[in-house]
N, C-alpha and C. Protein backbone atom coordinates (compact mmCIF):
# COMPACT_ATOMS: atom_id res chain seq x y z
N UNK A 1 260.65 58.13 -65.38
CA UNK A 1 259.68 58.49 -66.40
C UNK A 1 260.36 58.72 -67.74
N UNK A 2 261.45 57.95 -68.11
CA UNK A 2 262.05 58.00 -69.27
C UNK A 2 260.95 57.99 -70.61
N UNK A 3 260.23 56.80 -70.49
CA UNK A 3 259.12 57.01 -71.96
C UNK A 3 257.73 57.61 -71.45
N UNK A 4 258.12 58.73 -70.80
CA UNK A 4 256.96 59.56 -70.14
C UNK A 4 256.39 60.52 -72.06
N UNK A 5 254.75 60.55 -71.76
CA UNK A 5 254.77 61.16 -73.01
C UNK A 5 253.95 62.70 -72.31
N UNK A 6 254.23 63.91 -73.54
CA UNK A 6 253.64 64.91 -72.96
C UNK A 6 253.22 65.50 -74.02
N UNK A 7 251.95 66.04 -73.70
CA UNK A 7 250.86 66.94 -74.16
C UNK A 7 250.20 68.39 -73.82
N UNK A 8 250.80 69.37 -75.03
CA UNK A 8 250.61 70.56 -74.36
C UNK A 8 249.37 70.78 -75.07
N UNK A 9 247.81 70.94 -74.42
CA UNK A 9 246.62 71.86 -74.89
C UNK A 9 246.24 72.90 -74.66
N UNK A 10 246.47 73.82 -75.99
CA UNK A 10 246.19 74.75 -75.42
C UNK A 10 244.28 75.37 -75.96
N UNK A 11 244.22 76.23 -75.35
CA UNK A 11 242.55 76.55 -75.84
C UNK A 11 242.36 78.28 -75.18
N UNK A 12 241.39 78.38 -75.82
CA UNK A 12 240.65 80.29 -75.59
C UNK A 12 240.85 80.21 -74.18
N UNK A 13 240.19 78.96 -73.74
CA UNK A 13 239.88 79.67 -72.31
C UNK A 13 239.70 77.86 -71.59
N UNK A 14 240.43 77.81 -70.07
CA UNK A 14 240.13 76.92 -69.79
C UNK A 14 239.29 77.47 -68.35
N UNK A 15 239.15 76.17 -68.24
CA UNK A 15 237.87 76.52 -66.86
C UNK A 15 238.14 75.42 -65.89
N UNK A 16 238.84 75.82 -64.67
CA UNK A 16 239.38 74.74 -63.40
C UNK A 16 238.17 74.61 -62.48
N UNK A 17 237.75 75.24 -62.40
CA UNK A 17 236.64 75.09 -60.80
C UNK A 17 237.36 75.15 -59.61
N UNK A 18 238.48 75.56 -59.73
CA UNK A 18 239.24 75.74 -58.63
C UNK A 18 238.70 77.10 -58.10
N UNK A 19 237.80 76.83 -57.34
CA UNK A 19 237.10 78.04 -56.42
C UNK A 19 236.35 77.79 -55.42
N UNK A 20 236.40 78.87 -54.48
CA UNK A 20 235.85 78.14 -53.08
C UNK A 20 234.49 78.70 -53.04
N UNK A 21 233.69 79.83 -54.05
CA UNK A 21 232.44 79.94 -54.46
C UNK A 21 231.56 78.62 -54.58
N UNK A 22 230.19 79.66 -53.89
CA UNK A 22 229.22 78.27 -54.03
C UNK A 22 229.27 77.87 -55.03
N UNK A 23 228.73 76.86 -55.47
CA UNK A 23 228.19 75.61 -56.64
C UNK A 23 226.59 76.22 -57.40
N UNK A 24 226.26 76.77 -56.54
CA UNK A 24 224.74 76.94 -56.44
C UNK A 24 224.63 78.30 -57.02
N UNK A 25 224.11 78.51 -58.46
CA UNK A 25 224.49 79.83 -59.31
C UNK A 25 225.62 80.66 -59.35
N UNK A 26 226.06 80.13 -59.45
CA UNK A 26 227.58 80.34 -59.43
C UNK A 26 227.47 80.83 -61.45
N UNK A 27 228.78 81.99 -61.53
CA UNK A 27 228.47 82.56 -62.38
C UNK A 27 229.82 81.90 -63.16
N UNK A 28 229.90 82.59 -64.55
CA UNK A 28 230.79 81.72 -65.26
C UNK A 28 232.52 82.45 -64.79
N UNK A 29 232.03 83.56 -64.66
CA UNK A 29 233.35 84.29 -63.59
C UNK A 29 234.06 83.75 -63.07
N UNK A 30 233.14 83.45 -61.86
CA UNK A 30 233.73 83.11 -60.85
C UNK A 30 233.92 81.64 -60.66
N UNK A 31 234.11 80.81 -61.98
CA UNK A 31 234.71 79.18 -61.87
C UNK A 31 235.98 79.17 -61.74
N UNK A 32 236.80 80.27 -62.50
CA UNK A 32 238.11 80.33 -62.06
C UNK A 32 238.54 79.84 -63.67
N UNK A 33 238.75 80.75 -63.94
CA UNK A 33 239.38 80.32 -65.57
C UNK A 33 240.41 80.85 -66.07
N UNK A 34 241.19 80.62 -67.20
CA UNK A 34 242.17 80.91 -67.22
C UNK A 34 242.39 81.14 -68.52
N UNK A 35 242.34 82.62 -69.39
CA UNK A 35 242.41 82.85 -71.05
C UNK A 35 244.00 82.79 -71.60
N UNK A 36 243.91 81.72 -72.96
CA UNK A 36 244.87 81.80 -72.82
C UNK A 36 245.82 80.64 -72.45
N UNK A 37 245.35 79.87 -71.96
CA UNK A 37 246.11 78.98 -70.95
C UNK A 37 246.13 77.49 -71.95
N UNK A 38 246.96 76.73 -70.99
CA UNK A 38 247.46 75.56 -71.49
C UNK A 38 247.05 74.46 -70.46
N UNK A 39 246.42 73.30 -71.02
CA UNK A 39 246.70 71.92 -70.09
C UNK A 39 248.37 70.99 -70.36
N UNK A 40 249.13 70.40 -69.22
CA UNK A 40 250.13 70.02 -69.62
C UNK A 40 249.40 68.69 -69.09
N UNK A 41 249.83 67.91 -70.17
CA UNK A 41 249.07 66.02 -69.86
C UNK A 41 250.33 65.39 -70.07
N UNK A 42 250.58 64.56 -68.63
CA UNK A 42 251.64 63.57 -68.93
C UNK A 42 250.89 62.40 -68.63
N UNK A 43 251.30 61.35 -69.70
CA UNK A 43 251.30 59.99 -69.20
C UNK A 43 249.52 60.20 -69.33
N UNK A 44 248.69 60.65 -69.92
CA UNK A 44 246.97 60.50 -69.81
C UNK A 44 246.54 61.43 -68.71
N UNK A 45 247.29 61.90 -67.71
CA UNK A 45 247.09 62.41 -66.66
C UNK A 45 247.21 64.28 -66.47
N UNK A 46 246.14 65.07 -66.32
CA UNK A 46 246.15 66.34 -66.06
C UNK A 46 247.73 66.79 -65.26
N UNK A 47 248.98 67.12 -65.44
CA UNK A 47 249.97 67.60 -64.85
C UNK A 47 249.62 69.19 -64.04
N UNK A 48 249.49 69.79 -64.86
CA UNK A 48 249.01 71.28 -64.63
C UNK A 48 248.56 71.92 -65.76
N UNK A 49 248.44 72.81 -65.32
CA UNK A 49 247.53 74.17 -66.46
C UNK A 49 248.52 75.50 -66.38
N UNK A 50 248.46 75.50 -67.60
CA UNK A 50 249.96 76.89 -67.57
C UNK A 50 249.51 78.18 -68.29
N UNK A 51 250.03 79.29 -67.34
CA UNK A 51 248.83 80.55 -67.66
C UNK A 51 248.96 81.20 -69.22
N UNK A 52 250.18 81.35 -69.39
CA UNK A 52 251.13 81.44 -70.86
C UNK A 52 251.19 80.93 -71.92
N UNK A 53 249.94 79.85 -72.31
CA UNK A 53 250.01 78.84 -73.67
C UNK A 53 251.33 78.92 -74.56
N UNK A 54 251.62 80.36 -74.85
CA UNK A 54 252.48 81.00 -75.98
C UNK A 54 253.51 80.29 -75.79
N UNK A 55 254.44 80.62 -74.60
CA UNK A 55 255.87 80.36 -74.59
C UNK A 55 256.35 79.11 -73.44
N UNK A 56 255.08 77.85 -73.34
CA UNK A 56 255.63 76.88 -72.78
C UNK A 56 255.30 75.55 -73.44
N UNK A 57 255.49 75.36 -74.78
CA UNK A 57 255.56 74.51 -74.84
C UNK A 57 256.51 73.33 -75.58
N UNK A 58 258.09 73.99 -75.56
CA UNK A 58 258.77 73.90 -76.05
C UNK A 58 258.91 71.81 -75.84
N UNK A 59 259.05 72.00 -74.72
CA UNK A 59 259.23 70.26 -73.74
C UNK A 59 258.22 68.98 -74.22
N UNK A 60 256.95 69.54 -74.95
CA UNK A 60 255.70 68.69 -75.24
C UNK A 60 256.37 68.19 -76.15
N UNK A 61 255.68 66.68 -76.29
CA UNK A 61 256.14 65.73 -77.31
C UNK A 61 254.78 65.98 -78.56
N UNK A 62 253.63 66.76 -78.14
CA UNK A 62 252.92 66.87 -78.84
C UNK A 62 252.05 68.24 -78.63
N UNK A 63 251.32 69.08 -79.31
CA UNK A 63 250.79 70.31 -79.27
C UNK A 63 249.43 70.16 -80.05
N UNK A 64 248.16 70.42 -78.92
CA UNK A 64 246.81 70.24 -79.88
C UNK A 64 246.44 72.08 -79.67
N UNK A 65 246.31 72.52 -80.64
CA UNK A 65 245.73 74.01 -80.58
C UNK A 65 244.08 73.86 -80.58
N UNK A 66 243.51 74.75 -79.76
CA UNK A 66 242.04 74.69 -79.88
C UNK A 66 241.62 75.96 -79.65
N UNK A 67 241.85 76.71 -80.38
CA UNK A 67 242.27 78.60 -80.12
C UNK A 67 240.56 79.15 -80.01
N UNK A 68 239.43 78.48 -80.74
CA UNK A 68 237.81 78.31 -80.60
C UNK A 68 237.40 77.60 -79.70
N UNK A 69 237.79 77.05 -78.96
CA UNK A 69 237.11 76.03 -77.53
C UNK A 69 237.71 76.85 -76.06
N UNK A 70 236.12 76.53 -75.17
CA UNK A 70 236.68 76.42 -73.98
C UNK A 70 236.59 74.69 -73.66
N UNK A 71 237.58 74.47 -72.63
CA UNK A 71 237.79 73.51 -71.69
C UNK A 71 237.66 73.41 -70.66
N UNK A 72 236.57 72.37 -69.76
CA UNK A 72 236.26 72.62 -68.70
C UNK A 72 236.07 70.90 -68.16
N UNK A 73 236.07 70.85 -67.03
CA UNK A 73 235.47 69.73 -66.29
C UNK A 73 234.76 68.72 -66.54
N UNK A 74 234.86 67.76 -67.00
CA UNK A 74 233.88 66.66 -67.41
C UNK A 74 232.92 66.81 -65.60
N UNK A 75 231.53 66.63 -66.24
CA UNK A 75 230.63 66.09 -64.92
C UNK A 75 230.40 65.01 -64.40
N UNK A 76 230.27 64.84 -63.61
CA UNK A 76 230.40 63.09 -62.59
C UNK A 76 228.56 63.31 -61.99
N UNK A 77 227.86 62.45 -62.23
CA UNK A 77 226.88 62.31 -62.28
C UNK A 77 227.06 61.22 -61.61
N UNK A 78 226.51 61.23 -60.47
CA UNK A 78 226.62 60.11 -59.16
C UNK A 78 225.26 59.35 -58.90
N UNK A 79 224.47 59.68 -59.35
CA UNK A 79 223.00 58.98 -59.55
C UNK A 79 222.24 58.32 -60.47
N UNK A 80 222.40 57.57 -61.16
CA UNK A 80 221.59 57.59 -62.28
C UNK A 80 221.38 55.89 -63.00
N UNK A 81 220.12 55.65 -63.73
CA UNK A 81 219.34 54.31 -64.16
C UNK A 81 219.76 54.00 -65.45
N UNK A 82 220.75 54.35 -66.37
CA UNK A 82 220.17 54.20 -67.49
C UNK A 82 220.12 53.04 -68.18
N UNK A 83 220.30 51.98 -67.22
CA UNK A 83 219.93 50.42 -68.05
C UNK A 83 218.24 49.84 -67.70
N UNK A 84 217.84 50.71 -68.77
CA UNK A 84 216.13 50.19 -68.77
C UNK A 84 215.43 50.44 -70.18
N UNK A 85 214.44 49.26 -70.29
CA UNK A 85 213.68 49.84 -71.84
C UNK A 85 212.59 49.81 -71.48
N UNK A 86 211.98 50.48 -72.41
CA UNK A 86 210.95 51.07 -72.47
C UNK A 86 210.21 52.64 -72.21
N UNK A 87 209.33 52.82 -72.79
CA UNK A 87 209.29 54.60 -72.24
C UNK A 87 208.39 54.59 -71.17
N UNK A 88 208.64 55.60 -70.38
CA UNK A 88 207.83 55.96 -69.12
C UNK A 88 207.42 57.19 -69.22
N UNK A 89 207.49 58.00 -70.32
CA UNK A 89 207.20 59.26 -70.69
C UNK A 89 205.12 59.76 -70.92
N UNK A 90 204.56 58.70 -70.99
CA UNK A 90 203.60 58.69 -70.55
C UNK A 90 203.05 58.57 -69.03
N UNK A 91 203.86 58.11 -67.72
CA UNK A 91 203.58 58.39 -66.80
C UNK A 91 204.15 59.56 -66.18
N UNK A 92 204.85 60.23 -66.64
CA UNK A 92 205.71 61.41 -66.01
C UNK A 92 204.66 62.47 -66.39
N UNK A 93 204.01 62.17 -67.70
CA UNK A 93 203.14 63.42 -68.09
C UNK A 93 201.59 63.14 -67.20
N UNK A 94 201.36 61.92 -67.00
CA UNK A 94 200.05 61.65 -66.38
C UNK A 94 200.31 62.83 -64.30
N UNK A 95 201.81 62.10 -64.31
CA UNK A 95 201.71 62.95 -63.12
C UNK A 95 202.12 64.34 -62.84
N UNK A 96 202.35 64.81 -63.92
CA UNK A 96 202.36 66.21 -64.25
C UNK A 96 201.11 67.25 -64.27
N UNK A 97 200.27 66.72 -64.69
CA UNK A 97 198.68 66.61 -65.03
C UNK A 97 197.70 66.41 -63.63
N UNK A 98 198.57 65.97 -62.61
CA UNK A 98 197.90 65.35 -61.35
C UNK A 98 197.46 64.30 -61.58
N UNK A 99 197.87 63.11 -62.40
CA UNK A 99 197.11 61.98 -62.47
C UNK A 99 197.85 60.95 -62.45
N UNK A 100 197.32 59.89 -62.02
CA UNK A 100 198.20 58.63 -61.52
C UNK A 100 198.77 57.93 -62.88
N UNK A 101 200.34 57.36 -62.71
CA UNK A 101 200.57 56.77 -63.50
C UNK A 101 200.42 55.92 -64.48
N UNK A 102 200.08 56.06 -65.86
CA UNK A 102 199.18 54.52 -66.45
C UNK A 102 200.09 53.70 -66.83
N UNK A 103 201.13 53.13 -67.10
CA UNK A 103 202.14 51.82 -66.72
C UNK A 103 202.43 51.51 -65.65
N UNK A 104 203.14 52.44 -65.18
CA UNK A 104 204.01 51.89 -63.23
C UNK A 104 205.28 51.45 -64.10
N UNK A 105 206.38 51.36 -62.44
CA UNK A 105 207.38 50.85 -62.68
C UNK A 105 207.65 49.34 -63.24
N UNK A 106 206.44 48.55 -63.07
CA UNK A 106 206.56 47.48 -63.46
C UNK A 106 206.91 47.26 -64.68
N UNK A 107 206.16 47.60 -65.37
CA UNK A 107 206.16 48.16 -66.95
C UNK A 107 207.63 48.08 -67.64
N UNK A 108 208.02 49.01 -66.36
CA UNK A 108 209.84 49.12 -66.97
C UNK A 108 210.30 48.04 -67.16
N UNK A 109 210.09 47.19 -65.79
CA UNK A 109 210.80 46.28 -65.52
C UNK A 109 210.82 44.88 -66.36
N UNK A 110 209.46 44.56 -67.02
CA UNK A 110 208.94 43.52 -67.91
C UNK A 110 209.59 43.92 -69.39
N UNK A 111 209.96 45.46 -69.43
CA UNK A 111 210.09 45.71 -71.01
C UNK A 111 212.17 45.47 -70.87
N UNK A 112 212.45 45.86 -69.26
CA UNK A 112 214.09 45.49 -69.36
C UNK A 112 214.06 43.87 -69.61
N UNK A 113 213.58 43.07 -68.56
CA UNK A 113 213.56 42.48 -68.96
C UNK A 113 213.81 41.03 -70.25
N UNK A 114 212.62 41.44 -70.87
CA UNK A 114 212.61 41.21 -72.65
C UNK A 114 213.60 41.34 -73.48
N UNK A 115 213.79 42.55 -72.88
CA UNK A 115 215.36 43.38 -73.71
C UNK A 115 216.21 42.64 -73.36
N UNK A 116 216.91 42.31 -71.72
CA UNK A 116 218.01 41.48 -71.44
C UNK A 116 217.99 39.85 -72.02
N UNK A 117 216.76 39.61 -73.33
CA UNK A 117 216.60 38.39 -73.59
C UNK A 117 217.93 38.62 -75.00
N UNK A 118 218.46 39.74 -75.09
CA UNK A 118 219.35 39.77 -75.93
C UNK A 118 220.55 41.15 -75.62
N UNK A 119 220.85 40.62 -74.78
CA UNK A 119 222.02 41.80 -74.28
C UNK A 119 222.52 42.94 -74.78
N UNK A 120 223.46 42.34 -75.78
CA UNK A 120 224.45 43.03 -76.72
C UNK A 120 223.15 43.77 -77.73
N UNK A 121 222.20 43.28 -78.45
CA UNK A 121 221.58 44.32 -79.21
C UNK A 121 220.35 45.38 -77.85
N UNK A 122 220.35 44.92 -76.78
CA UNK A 122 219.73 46.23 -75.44
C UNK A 122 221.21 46.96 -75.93
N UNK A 123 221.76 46.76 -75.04
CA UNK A 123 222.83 47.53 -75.42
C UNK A 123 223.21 48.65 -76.49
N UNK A 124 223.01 48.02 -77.71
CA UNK A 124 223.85 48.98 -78.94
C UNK A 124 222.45 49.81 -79.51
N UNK A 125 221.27 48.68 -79.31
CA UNK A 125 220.42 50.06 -79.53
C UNK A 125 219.51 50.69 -78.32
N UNK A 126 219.64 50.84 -77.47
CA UNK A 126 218.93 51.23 -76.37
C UNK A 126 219.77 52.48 -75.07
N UNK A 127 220.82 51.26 -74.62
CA UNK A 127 221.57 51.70 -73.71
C UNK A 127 222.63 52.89 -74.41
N UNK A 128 223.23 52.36 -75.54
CA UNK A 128 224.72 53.13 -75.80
C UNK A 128 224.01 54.66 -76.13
N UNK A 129 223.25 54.40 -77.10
CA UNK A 129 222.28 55.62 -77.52
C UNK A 129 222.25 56.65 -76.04
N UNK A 130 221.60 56.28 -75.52
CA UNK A 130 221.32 56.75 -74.28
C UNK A 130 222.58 57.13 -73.60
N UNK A 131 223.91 56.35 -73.41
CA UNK A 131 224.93 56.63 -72.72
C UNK A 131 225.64 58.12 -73.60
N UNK A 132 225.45 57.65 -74.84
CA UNK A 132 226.08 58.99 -75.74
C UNK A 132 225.34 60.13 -75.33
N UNK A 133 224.36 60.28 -75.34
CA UNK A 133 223.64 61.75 -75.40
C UNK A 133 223.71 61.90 -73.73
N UNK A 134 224.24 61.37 -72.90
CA UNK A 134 224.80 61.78 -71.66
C UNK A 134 226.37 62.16 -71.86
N UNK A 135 226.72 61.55 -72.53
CA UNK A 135 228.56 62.34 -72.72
C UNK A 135 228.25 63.85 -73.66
N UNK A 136 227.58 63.40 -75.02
CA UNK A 136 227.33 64.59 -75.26
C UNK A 136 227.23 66.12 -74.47
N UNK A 137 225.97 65.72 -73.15
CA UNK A 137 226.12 66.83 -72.25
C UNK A 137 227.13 66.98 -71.72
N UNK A 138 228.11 66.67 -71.20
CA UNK A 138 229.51 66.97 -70.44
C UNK A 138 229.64 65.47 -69.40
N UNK A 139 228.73 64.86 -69.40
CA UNK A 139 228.46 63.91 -68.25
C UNK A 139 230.11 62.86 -68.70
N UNK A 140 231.16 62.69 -67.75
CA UNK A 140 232.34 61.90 -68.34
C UNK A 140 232.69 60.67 -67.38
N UNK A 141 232.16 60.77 -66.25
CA UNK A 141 231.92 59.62 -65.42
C UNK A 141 230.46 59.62 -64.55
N UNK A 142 229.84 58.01 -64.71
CA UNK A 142 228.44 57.98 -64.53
C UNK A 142 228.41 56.82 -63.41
N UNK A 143 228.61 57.28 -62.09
CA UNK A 143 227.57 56.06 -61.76
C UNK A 143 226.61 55.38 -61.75
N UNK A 144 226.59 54.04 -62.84
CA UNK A 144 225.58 52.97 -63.58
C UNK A 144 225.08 52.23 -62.14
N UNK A 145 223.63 52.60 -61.64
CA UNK A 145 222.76 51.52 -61.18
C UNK A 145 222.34 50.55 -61.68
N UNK A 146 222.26 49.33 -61.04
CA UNK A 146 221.23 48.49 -61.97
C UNK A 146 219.59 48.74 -61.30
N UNK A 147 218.56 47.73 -61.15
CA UNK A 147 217.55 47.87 -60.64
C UNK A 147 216.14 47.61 -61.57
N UNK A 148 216.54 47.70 -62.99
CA UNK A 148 215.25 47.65 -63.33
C UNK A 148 214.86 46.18 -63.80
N UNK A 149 215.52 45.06 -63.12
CA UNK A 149 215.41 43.91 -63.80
C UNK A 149 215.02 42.62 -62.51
N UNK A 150 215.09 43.47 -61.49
CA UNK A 150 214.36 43.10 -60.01
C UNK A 150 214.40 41.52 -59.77
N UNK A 151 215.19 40.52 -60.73
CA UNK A 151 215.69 39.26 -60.24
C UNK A 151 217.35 39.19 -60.54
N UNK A 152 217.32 38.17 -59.70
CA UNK A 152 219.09 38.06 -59.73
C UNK A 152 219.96 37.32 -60.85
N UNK A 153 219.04 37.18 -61.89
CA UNK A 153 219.54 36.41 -63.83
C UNK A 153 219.83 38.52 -64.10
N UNK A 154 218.99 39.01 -64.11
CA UNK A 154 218.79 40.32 -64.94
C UNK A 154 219.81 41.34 -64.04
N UNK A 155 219.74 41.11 -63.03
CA UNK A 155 220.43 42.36 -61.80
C UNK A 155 222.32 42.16 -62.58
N UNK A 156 222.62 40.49 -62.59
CA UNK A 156 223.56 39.90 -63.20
C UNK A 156 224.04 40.83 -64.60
N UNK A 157 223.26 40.13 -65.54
CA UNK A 157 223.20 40.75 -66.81
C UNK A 157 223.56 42.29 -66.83
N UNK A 158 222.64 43.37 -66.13
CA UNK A 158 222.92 45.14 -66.70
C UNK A 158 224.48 44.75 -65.79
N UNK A 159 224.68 43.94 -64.76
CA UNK A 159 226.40 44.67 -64.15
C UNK A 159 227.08 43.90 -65.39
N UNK A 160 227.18 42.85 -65.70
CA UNK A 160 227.85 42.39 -66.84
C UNK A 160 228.24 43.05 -68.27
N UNK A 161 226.99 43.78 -68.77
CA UNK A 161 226.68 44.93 -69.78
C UNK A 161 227.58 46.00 -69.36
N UNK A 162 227.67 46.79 -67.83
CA UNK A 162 228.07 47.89 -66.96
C UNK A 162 229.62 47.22 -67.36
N UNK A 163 230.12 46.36 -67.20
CA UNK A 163 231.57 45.67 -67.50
C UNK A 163 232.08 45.79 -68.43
N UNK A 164 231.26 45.54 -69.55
CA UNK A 164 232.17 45.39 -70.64
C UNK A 164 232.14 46.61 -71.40
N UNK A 165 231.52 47.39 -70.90
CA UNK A 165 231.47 48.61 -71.64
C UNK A 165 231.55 49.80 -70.66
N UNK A 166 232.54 49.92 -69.50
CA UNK A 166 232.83 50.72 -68.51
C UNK A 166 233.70 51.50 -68.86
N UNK A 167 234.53 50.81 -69.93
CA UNK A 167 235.95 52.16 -70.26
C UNK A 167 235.44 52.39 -71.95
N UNK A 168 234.60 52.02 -72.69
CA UNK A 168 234.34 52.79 -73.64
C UNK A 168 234.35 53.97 -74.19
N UNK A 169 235.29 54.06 -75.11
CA UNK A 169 235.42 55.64 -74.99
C UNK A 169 234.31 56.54 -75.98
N UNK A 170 233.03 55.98 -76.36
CA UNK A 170 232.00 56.79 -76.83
C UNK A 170 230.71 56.82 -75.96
N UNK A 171 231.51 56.43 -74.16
CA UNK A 171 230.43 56.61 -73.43
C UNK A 171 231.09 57.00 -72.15
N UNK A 172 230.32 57.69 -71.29
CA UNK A 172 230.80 58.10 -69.71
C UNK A 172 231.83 57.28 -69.43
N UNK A 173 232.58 57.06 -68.45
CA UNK A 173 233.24 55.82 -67.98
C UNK A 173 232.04 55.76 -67.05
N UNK A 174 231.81 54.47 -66.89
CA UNK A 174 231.10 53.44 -65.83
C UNK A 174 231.54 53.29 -64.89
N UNK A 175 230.94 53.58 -63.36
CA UNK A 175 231.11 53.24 -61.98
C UNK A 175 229.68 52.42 -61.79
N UNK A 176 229.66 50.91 -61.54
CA UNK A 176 228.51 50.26 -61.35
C UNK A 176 228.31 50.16 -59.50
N UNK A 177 227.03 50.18 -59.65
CA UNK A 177 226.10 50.10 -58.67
C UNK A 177 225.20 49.04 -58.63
N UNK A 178 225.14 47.95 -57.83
CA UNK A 178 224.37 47.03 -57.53
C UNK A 178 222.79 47.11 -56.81
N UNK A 179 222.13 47.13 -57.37
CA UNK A 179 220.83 47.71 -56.69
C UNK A 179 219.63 46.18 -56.99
């Protein structure tokens, strides 16, 4: 590891989840955090977390201070559609209401569709939009379904879209799903 590179971050407070507490209301306590503390990143890669920020970071090839932030866990969101256009926000409220949907899924599927009649602009205005305000929340890896394009030209197309924009770094990283 001669041109190994290293990165000491330090921040207020980091947050491991290293805890054998439920998941399920689980308090901010008890995630297991650490004030004070340092991430050591070699090579892109989490090395460890050091309890002492102050007096270890003599060895780093580089030092980011973030003395106002906590640091915590990106979320992995293992479920989720977001290659589709059109809104469905009128049937979610119809069945909220007790009342049957007035589009249907079809709806979706005719408006992805349309959209996949031009990829790259679904994409930059539809999808990415959408992928950002999921990183925004913490979301940092997403498993991408396809599904809303229900033939095998369109099913093609969102994994192709899911490809070229899987390591983007102003969106989740992409784990595609064939549906």
């Amino acid at each position: 590891m001669a041109n190994s590179r290293r990165l000491f971050v330090r921040a207020r407070t980091i947050v491991t989840c290293d805890t054998h507490a439920a998941q399920n209301g689980i308090t901010f306590d008890e995630l297991r955090r650490a004030d004070g503390a340092a991430i050591v990143v070699e090579d892109g890669h989490i090395a460890q977390i050091v309890p002492n920020a102050q007096h270890n970071s003599a060895q780093a090839d580089e030092v980011m201070d973030l003395p106002d932030c906590v640091i915590f866990p990106g979320f992995v969101d293992a479920h989720a559609h977001p290659l589709y256009a059109g809104n469905r926000e009128p049937d979610f409220a119809a069945r909220n209401r007790g009342e049957k949907a007035l589009q249907g899924m079809l709806y979706t599927v005719e408006q992805t569709r349309q959209a996949l009649l031009e990829p790259r602009r679904f994409y930059e205005t539809t999808i990415r939009p959408r992928l950002q305000t999921m990183l925004a929340h913490g979301t940092t890896t997403l498993e991408c379904k396809t599904g809303y394009a229900l033939h095998k030209p369109g099913e093609a197309e969102l994994l192709d879209l899911i490809a070229a924009h899987k390591n983007d770094l102003d969106v989740p990283r992409l784990v595609p799903t064939f549906l």
